[in-house]
Protein backbone atom coordinates (compact mmCIF):
# COMPACT_ATOMS: atom_id res chain seq x y z
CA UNK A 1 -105.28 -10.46 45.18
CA UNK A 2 -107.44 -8.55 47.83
CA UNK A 3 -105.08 -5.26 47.68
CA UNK A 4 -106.09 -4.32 51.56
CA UNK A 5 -104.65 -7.68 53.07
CA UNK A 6 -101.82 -7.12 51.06
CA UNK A 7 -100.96 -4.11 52.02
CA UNK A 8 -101.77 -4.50 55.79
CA UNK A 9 -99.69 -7.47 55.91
CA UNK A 10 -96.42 -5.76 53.83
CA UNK A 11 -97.12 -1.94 55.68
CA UNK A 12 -94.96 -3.15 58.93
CA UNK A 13 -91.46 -4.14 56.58
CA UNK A 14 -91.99 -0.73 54.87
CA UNK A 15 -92.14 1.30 57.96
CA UNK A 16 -89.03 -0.73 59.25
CA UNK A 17 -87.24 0.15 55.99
CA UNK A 18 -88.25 3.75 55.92
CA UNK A 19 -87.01 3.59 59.89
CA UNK A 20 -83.55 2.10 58.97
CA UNK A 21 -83.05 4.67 55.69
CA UNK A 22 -84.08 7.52 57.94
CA UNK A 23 -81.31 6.28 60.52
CA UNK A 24 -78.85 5.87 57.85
CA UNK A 25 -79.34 9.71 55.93
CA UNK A 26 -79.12 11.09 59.45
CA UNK A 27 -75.95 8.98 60.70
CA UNK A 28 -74.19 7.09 57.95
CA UNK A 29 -74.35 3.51 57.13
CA UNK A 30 -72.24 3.03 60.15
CA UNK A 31 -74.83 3.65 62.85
CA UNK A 32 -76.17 0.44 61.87
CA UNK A 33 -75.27 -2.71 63.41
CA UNK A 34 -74.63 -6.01 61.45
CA UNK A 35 -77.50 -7.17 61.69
CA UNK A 36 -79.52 -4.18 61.18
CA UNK A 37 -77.65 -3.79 57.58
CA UNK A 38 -78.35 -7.62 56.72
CA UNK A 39 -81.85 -6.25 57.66
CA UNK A 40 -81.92 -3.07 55.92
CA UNK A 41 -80.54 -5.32 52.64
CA UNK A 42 -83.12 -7.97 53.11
CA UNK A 43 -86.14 -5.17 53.35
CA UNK A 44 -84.96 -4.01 50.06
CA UNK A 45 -84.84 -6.78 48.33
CA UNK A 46 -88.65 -7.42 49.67
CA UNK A 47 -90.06 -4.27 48.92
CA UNK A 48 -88.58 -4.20 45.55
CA UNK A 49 -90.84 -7.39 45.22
CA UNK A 50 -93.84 -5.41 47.14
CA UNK A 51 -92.99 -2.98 43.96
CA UNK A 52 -93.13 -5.03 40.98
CA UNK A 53 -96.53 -6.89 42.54
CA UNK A 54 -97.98 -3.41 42.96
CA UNK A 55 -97.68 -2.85 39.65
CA UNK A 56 -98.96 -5.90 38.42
CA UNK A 57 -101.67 -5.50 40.27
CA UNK A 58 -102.26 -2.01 40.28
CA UNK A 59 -102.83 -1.45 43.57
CA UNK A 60 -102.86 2.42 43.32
CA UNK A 61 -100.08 5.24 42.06
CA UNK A 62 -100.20 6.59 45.72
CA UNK A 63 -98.71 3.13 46.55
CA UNK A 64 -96.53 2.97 44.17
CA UNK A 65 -95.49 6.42 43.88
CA UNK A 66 -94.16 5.56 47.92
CA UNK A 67 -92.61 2.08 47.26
CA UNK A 68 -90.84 3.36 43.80
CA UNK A 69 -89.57 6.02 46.63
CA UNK A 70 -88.64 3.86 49.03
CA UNK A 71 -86.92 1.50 46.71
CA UNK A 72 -85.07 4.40 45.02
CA UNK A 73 -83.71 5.55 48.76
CA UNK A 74 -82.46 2.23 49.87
CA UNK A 75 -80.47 1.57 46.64
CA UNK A 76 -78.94 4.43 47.41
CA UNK A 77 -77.71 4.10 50.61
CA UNK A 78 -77.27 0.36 50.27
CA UNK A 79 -75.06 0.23 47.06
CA UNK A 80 -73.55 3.74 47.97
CA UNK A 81 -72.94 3.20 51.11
CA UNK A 82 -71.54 -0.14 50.06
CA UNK A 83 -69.12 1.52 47.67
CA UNK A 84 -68.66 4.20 50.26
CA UNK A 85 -67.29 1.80 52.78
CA UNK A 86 -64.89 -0.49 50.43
CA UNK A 87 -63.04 2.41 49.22
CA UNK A 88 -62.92 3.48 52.78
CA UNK A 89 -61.41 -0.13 53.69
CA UNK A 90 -59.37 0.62 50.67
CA UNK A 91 -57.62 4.09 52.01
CA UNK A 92 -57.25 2.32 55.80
CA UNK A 93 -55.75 -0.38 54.22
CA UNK A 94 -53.08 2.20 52.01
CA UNK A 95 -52.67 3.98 55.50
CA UNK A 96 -52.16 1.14 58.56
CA UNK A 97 -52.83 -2.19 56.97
CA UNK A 98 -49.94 -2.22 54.90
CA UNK A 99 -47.45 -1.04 57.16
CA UNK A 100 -48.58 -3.62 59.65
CA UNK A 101 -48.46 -6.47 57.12
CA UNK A 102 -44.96 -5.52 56.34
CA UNK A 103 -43.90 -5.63 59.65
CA UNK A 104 -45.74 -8.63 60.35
CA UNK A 105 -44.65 -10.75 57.97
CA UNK A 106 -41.18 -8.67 58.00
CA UNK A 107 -38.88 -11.77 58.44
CA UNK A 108 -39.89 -12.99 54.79
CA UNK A 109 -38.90 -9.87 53.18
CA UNK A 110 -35.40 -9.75 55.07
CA UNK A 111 -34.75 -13.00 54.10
CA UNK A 112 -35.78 -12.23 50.34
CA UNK A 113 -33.25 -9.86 50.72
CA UNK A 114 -30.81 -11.66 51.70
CA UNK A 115 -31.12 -13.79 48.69
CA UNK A 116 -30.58 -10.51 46.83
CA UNK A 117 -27.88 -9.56 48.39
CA UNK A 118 -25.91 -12.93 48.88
CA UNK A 119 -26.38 -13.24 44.82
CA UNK A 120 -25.30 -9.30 44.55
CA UNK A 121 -21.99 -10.11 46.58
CA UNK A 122 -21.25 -13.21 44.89
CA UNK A 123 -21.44 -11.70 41.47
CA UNK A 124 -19.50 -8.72 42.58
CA UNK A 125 -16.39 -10.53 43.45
CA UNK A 126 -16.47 -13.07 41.06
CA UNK A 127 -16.90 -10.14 38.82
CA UNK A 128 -13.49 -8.36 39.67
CA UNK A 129 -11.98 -11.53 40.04
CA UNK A 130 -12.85 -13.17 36.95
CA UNK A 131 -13.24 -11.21 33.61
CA UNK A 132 -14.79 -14.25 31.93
CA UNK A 133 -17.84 -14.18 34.37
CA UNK A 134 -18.95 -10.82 33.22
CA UNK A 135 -18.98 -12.38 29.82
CA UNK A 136 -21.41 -14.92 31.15
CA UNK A 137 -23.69 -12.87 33.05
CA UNK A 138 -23.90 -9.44 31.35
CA UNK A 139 -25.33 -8.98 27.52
CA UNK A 140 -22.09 -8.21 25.54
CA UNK A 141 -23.63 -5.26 23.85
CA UNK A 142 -24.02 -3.85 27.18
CA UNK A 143 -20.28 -4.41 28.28
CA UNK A 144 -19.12 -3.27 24.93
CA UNK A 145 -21.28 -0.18 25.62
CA UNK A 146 -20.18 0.25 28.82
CA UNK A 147 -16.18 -0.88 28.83
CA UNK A 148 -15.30 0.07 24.80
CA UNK A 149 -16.94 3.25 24.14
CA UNK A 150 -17.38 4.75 27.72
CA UNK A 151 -21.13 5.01 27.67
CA UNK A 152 -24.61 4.09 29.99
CA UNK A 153 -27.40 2.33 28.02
CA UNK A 154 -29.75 4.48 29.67
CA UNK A 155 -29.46 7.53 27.54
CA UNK A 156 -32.03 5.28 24.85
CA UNK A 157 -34.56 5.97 26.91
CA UNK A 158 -34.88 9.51 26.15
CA UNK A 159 -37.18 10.65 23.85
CA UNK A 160 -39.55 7.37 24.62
CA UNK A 161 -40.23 8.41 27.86
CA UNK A 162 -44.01 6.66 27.46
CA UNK A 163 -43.01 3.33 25.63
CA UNK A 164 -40.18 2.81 27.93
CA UNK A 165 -42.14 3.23 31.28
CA UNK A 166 -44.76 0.70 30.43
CA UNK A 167 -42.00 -1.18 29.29
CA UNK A 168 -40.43 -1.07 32.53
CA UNK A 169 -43.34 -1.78 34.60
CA UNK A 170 -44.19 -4.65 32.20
CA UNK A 171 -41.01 -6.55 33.23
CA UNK A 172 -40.97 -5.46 36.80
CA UNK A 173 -44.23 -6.68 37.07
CA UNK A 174 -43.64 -9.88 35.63
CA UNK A 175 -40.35 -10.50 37.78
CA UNK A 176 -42.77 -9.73 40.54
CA UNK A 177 -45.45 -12.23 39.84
CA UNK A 178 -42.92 -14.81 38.97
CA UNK A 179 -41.26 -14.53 42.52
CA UNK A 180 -45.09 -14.92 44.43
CA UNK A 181 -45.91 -17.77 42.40
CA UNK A 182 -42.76 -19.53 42.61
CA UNK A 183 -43.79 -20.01 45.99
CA UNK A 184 -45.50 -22.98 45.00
CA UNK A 185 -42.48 -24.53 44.22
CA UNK A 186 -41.27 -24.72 47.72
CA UNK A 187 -39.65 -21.44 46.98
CA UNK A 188 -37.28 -22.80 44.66
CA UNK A 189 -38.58 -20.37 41.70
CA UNK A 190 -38.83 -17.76 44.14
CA UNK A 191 -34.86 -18.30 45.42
CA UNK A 192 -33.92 -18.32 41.68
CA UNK A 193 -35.80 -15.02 40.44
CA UNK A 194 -34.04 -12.89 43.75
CA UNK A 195 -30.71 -14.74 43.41
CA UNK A 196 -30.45 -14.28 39.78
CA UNK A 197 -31.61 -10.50 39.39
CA UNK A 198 -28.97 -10.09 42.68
CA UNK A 199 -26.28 -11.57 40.69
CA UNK A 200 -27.04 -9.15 37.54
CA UNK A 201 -27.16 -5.92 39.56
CA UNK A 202 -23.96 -7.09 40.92
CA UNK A 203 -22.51 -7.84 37.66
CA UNK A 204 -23.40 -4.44 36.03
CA UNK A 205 -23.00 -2.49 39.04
CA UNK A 206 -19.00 -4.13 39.31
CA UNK A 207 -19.06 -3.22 34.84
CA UNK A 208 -19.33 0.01 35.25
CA UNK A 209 -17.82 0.77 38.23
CA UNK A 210 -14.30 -1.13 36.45
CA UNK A 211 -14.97 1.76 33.90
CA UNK A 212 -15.37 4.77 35.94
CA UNK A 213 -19.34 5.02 35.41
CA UNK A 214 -20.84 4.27 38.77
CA UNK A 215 -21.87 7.71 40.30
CA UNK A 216 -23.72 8.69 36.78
CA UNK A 217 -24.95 4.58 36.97
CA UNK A 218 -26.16 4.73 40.66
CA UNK A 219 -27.78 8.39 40.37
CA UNK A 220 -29.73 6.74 37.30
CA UNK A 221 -31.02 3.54 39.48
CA UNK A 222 -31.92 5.41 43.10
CA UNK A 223 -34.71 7.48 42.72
CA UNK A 224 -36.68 4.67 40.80
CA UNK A 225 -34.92 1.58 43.20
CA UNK A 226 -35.67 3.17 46.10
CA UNK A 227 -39.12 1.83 45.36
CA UNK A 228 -38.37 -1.04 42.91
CA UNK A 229 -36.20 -3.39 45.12
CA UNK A 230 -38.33 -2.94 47.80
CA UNK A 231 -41.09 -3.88 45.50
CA UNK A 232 -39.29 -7.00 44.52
CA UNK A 233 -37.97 -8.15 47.82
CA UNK A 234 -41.70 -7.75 49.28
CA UNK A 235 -42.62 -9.97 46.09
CA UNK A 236 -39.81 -12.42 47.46
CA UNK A 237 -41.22 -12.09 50.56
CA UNK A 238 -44.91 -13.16 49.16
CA UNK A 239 -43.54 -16.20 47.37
CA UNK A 240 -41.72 -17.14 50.51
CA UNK A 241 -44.78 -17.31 52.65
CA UNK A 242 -46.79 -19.74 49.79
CA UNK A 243 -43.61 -21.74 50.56
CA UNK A 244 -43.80 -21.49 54.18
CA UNK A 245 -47.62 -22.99 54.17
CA UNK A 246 -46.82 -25.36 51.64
CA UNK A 247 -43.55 -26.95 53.29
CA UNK A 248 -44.49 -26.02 57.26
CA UNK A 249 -48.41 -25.17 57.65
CA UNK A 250 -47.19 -25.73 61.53
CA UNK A 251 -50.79 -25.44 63.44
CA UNK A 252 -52.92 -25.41 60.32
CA UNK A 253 -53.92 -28.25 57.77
CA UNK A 254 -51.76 -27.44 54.62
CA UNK A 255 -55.04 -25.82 52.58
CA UNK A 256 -55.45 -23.29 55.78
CA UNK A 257 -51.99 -22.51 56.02
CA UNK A 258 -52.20 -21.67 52.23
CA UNK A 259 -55.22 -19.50 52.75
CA UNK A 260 -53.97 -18.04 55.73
CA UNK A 261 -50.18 -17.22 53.94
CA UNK A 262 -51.53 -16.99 50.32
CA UNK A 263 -54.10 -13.99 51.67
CA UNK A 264 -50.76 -12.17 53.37
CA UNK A 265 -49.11 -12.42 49.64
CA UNK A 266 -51.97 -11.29 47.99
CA UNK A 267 -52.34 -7.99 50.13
CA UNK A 268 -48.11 -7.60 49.66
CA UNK A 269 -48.78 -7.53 46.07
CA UNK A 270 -51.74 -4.77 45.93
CA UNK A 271 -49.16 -2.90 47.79
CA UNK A 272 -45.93 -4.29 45.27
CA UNK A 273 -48.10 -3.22 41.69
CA UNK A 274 -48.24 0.37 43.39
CA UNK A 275 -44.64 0.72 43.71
CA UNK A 276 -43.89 -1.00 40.75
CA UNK A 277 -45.99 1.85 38.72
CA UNK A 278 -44.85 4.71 40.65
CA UNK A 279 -41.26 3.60 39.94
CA UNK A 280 -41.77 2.82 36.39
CA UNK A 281 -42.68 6.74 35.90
CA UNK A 282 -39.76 7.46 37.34
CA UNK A 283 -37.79 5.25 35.89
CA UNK A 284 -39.19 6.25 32.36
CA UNK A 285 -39.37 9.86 33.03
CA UNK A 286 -37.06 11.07 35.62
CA UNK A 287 -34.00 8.81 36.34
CA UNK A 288 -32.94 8.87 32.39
CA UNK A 289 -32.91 12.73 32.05
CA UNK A 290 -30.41 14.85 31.46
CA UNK A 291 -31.45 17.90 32.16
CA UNK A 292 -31.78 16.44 36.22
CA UNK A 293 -28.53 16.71 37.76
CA UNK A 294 -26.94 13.43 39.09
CA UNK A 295 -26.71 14.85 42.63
CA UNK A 296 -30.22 15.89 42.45
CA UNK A 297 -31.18 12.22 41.33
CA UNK A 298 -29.26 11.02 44.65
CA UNK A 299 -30.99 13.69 46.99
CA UNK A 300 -34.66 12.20 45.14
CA UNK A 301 -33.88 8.67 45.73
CA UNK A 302 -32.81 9.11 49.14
CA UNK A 303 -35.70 11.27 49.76
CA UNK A 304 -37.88 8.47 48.25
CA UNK A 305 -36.28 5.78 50.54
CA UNK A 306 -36.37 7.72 53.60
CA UNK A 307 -40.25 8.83 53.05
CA UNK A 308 -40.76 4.94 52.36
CA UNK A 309 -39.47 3.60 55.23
CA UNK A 310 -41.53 5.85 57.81
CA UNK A 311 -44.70 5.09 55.72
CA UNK A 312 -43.90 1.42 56.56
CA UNK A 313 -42.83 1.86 60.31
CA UNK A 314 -46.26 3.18 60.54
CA UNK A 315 -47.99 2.37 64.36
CA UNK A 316 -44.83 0.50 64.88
CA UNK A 317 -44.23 2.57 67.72
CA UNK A 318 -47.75 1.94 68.84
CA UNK A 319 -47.90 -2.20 68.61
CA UNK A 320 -44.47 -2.62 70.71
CA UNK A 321 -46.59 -0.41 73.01
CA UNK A 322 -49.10 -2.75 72.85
């Protein structure tokens, strides 16, 4: 290899690349322009060739000394600044993009809901109309518990705070999961999974209200439900869009529609495994105590709820504006 050509010929892309890096340490990775970071990533790519062959070749430790340099600086700002911008994406994602998701796609959640609720109402008057139906709904330990020896289940969890968290989560999550993916039933899975868990929150709620052991039953379940039925009607809501681009892709071909809807569920459930965790520490650590009063627990779940809601009416204002 006749070194001089060489390097005359590859001098020009490592003056660019020094001219880029220079750019980016004095402005951020931002300054550039799309192109100009395709650019900057293609340079480095070619002078870590230009590297390797130098040493091959030894073409000099003045030249390699300044391409082992030059090398070292772009990885920096290229995989840094790389990392540096997806967690960025990341935290603008936490702060707008999930607000405006769940207010764009806000009609599936309602109508997940719904499905919630309609199951909730049915089980509550069949409930107080029908002692057999408890029977066939809730565990009989759990109305024995509840209606024989005056007592909540919850108390168990105490002294297992850790076990019982993860434990909790576990099966949240899982309900969770189950309702997205039963969007590719139709939403007939999905329908079944809010329906059904409606129907048992009915049932219990009617149990121990029959027994005189709702307020100490409701100041267990709102500080950690203020999050978790959110959490699984926004899981409702995921499965209902796979169902809405499987059964009426309207404008798009049926495999758009699925990207297009599946991508909206995906994002609802980075946001649904967040509140899913956060209210499985409190439901594992804070609902069950006793040493937290019961009107405390209401104030915290309220709280909760009311903080949650103007986190996801974020730039709501701002759009109708729009």
């Amino acid at each position: 290899m006749n070194i001089k050509r060489w390097i005359a010929r590859r001098e020009p892309n490592w003056e660019r690349l020094d001219g880029l890096l220079q750019q980016v340490e004095r402005r951020g990775l931002r300054s550039l322009g799309a192109k100009q970071i395709r650019e900057l990533a293609s340079l480095y790519r070619s002078v870590s060739a230009d590297l390797a062959r130098a040493r091959t070749n030894r073409v000099g430790k003045t030249i390699e000394g300044d391409l082992q340099r030059l090398t070292s600086r772009s990885y920096n700002q290229v995989y840094q600044g790389f990392r540096r911008q997806e967690w960025q994406a990341v935290r603008e994602f936490v702060a707008w993009g999930f607000p405006a998701l769940v207010q764009r796609t806000w009609g599936y959640i309602a109508i997940a809901a719904g499905l919630f609720l309609a199951g909730t109402l049915i089980a509550w008057w069949y409930a107080w109309q029908d002692p057999v139906f408890m029977s066939l709904v809730v565990p009989e330990e759990l109305i024995v518990k509840v209606r024989d020896r005056g007592e909540l289940w919850m108390g168990s969890i105490v002294g297992m705070e850790p076990l019982a968290s993860s434990s909790i989560m576990t099966n949240n999550l899982r309900v969770s999961f189950g309702a997205v993916a039963g969007g590719i039933t139709g939403g007939i899975y999905t329908t079944y999974i809010l329906f059904y868990n409606g129907v048992l929150i009915g049932a219990i709620a009617t149990l121990v209200g029959q027994n005189g052991l709702a307020y100490p039953f409701w100041a267990f379940v709102l500080p950690h439900g203020s999050l978790e039925l959110p959490a699984i009607f926004f899981a409702g809501g995921g499965g209902l869009l796979i169902a809405r681009a499987i059964l009426i892709p309207g404008q798009y071909r049926r495999k758009d529609a699925l990207k297009f809807y599946g991508s909206q569920a995906a994002q609802l459930m980075f946001g649904v495994v967040v509140m899913l965790i956060i209210a499985g520490i409190i439901e594992g650590f804070f609902s069950p105590s006793p040493l937290v009063p019961d009107v405390f627990k209401y104030l915290v779940g309220a709280g909760i709820f009311s903080v949650f809601v103007l986190y996801c009416s974020r730039g709501f204002n701002d759009a109708e504006r729009g």
